[in-house]
N, C-alpha and C. Protein backbone atom coordinates (compact mmCIF):
# COMPACT_ATOMS: atom_id res chain seq x y z
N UNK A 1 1.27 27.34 39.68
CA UNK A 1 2.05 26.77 40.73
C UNK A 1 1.73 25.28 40.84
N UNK A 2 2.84 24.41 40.59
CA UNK A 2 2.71 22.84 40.67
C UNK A 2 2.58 22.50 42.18
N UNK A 3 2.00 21.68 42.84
CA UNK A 3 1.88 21.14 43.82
C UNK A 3 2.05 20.08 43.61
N UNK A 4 2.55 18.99 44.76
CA UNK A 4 2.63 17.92 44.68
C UNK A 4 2.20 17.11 46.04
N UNK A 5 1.27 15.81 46.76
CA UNK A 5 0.95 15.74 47.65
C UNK A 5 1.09 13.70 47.93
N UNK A 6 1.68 13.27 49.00
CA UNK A 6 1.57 12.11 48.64
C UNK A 6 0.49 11.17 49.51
N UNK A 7 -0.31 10.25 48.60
CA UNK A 7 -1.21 9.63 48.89
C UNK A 7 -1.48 8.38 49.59
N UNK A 8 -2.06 7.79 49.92
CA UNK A 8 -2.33 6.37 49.79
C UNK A 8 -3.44 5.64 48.52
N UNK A 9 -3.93 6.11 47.89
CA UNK A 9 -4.55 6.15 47.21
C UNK A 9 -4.95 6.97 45.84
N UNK A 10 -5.51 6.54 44.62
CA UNK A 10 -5.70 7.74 43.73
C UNK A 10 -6.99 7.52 43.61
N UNK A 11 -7.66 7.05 44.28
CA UNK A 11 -9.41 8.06 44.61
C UNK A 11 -9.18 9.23 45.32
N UNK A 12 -9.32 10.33 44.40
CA UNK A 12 -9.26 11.58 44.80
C UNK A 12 -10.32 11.82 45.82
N UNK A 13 -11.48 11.42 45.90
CA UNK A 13 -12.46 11.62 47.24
C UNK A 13 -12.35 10.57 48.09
N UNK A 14 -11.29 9.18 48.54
CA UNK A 14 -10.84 8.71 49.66
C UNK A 14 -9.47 8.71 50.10
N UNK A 15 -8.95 9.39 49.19
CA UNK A 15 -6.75 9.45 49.34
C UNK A 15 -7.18 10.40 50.76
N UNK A 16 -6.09 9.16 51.56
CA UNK A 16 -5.60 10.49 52.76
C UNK A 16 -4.15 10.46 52.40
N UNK A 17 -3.54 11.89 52.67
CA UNK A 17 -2.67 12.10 52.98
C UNK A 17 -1.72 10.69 53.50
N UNK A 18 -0.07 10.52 53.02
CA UNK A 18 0.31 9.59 53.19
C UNK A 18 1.88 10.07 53.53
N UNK A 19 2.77 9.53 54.52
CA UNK A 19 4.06 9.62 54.74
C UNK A 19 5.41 9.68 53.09
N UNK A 20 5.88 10.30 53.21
CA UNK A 20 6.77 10.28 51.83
C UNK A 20 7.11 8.58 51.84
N UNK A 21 7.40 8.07 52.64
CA UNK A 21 7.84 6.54 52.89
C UNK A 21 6.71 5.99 52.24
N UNK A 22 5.60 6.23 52.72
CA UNK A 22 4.69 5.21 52.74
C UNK A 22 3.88 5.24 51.32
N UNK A 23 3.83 6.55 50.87
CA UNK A 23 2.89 6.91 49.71
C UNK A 23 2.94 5.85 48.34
N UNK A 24 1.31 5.61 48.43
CA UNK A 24 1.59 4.38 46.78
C UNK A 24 1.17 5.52 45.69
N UNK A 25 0.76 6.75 45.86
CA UNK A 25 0.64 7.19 44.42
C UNK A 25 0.60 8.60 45.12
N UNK A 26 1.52 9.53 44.17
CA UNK A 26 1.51 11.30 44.36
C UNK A 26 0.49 11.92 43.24
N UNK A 27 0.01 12.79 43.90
CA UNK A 27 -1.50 13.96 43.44
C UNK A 27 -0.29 15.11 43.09
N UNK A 28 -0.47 15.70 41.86
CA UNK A 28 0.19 16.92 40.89
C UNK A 28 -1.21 17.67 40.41
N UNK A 29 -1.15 18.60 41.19
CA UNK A 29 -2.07 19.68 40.75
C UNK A 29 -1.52 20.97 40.36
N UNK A 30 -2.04 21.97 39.82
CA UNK A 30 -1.70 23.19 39.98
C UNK A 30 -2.64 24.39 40.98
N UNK A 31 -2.37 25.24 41.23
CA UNK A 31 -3.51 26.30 41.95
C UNK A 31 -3.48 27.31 41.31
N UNK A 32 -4.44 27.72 40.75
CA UNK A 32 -4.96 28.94 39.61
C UNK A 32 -5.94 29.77 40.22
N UNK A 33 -5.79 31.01 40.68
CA UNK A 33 -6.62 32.28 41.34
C UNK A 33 -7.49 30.93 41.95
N UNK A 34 -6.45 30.42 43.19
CA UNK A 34 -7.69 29.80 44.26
C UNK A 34 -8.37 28.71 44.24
N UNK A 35 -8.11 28.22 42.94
CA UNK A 35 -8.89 26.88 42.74
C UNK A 35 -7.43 25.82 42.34
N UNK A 36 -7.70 24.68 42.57
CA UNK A 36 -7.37 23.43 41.95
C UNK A 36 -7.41 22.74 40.61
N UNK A 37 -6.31 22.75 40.62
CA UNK A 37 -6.94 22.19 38.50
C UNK A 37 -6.06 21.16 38.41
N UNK A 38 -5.98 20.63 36.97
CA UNK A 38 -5.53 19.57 36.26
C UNK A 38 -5.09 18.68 37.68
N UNK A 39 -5.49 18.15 38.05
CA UNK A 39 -4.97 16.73 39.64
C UNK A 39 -4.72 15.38 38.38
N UNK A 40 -3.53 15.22 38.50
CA UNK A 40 -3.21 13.50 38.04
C UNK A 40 -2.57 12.94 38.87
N UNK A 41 -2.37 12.12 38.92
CA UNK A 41 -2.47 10.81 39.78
C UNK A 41 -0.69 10.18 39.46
N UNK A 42 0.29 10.34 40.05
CA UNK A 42 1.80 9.30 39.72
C UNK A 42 1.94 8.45 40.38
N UNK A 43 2.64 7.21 40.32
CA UNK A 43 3.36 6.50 40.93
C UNK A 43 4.35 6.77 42.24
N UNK A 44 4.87 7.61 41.55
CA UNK A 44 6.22 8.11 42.28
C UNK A 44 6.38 9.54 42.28
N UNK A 45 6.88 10.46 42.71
CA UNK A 45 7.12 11.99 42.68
C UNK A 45 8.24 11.80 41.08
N UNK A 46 8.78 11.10 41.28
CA UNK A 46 10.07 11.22 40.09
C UNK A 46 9.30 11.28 38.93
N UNK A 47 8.30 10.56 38.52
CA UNK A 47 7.73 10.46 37.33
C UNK A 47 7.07 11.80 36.69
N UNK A 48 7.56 12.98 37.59
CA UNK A 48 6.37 13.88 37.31
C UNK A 48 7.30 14.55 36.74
N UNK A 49 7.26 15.30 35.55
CA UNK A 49 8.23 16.14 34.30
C UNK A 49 8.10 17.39 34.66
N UNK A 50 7.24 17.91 35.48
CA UNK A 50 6.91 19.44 34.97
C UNK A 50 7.60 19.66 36.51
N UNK A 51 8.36 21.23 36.38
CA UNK A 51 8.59 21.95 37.58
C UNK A 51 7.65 21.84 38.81
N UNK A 52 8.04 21.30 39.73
CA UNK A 52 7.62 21.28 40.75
C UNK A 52 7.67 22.73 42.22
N UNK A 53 6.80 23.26 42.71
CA UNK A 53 6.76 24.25 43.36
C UNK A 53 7.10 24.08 44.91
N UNK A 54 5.90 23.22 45.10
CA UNK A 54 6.01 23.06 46.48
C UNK A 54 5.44 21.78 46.85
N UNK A 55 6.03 20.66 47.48
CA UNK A 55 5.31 19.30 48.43
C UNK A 55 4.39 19.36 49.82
N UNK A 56 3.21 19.35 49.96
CA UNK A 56 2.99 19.05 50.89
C UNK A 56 2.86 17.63 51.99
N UNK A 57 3.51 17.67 53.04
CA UNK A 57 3.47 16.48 53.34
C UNK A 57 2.68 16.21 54.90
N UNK A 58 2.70 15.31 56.02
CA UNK A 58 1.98 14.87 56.50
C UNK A 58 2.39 15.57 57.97
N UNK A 59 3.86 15.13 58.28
CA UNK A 59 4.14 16.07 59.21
C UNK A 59 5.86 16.05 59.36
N UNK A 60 6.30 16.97 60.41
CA UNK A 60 7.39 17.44 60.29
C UNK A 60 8.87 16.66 60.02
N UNK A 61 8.35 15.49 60.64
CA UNK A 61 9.58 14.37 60.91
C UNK A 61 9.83 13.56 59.23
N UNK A 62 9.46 13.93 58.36
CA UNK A 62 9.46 13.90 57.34
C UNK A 62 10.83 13.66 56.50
N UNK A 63 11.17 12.94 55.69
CA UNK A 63 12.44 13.04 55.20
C UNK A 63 12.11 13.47 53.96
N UNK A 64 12.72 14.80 53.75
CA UNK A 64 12.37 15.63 52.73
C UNK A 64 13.60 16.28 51.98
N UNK A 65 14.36 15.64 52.25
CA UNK A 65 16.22 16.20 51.60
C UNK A 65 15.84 16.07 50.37
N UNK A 66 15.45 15.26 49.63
CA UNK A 66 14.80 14.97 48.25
C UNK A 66 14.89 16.08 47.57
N UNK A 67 13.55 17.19 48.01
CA UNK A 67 12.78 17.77 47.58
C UNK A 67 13.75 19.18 48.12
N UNK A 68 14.00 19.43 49.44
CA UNK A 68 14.73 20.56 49.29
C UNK A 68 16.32 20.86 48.57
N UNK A 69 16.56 19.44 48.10
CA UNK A 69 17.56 19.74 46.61
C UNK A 69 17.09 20.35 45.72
N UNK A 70 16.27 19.34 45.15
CA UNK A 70 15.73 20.58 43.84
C UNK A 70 14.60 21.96 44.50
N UNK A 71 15.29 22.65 45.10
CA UNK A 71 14.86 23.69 45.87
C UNK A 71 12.85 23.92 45.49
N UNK A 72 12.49 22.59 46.37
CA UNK A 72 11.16 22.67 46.02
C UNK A 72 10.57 22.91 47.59
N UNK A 73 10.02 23.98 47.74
CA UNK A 73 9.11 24.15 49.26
C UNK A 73 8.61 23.43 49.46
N UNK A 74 8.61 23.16 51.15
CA UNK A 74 7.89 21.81 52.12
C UNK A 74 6.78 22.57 52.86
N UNK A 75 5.84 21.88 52.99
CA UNK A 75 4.48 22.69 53.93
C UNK A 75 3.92 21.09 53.98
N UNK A 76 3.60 21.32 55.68
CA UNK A 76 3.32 20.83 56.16
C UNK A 76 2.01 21.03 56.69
N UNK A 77 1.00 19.57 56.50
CA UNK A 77 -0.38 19.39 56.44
C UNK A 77 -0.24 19.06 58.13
N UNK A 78 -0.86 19.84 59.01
CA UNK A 78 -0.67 19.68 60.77
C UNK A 78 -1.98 18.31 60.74
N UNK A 79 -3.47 18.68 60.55
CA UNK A 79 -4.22 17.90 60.74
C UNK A 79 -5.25 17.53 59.82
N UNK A 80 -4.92 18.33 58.17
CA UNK A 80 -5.81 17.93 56.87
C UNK A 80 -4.86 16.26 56.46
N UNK A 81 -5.88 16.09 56.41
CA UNK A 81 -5.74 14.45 55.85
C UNK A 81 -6.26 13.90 54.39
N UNK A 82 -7.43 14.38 53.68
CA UNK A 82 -8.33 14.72 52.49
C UNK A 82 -7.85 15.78 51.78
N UNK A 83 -8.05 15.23 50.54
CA UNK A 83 -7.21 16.64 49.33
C UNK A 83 -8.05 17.98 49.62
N UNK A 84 -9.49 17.93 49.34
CA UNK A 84 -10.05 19.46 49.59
C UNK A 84 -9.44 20.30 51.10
N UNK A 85 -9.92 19.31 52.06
CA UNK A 85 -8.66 19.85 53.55
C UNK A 85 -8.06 20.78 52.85
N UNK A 86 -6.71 19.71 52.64
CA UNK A 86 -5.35 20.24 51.99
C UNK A 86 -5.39 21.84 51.49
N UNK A 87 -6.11 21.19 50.44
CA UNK A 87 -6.45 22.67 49.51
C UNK A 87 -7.16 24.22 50.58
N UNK A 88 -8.13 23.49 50.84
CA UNK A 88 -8.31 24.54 51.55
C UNK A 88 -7.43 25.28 52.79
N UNK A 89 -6.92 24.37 53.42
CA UNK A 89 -5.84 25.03 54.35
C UNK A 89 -4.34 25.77 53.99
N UNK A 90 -4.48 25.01 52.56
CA UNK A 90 -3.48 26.03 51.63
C UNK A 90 -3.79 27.40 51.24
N UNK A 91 -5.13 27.92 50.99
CA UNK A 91 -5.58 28.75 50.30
C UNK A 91 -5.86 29.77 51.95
N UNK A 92 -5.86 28.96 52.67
CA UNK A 92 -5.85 30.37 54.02
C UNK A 92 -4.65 30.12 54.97
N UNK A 93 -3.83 29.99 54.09
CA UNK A 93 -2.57 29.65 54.50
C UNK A 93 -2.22 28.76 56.34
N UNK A 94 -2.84 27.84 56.37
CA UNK A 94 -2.99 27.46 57.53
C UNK A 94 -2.19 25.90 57.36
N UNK A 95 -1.32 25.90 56.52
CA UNK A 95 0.11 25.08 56.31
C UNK A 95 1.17 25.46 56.82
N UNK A 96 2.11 24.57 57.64
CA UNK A 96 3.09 25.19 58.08
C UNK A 96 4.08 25.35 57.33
N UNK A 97 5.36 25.86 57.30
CA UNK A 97 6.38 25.82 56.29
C UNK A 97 6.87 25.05 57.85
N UNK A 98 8.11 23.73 55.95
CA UNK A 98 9.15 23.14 57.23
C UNK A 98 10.50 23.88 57.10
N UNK A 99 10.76 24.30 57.91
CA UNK A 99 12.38 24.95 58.09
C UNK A 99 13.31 24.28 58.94
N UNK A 100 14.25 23.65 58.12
CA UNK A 100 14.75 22.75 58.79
C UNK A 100 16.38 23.29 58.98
């Protein structure tokens, strides 16, 4: 499962979480039985080739038409700001879905 998350940063141990507007670089990981793997670092969400699953983003007010074209799920980060956060609040499902 591709994930995709947008940053302010690609120091993976200081990127917080960043507005789709605002983000200077998107985190593409996958999640494999629970863990995190391959994390690279894009420019842009567009640049990324491989099927995309699901975006997480910062919060609801979000402009995310983008992403629910190419029918890619939105979950929403309420108060993780740090990728492990993220991850972890993904993995006990404590992300919201956006249903808009």
């Amino acid at each position: 499962m591709k994930i995709i998350i947008p940053f302010d940063s690609d120091d993976l141990e200081e990127a917080k979480i960043a507005s789709v507007a605002d983000a200077s670089h998107w985190l593409c990981f996958e999640m494999n039985e629970g863990k995190a793997q391959n994390e690279t670092f894009y420019n842009s969400w567009e640049e990324i080739e491989d099927f995309i699953d699901i975006v997480i983003v910062k919060d609801q007010s979000e402009y995310v038409w983008p992403f629910m074209e190419k029918n890619i799920a939105v979950l929403v980060a309420p108060m993780q700001r740090y990728f492990e956060d993220i991850v972890e609040a993904y993995i006990f499902k404590e992300l919201y879905d956006l249903n808009i």
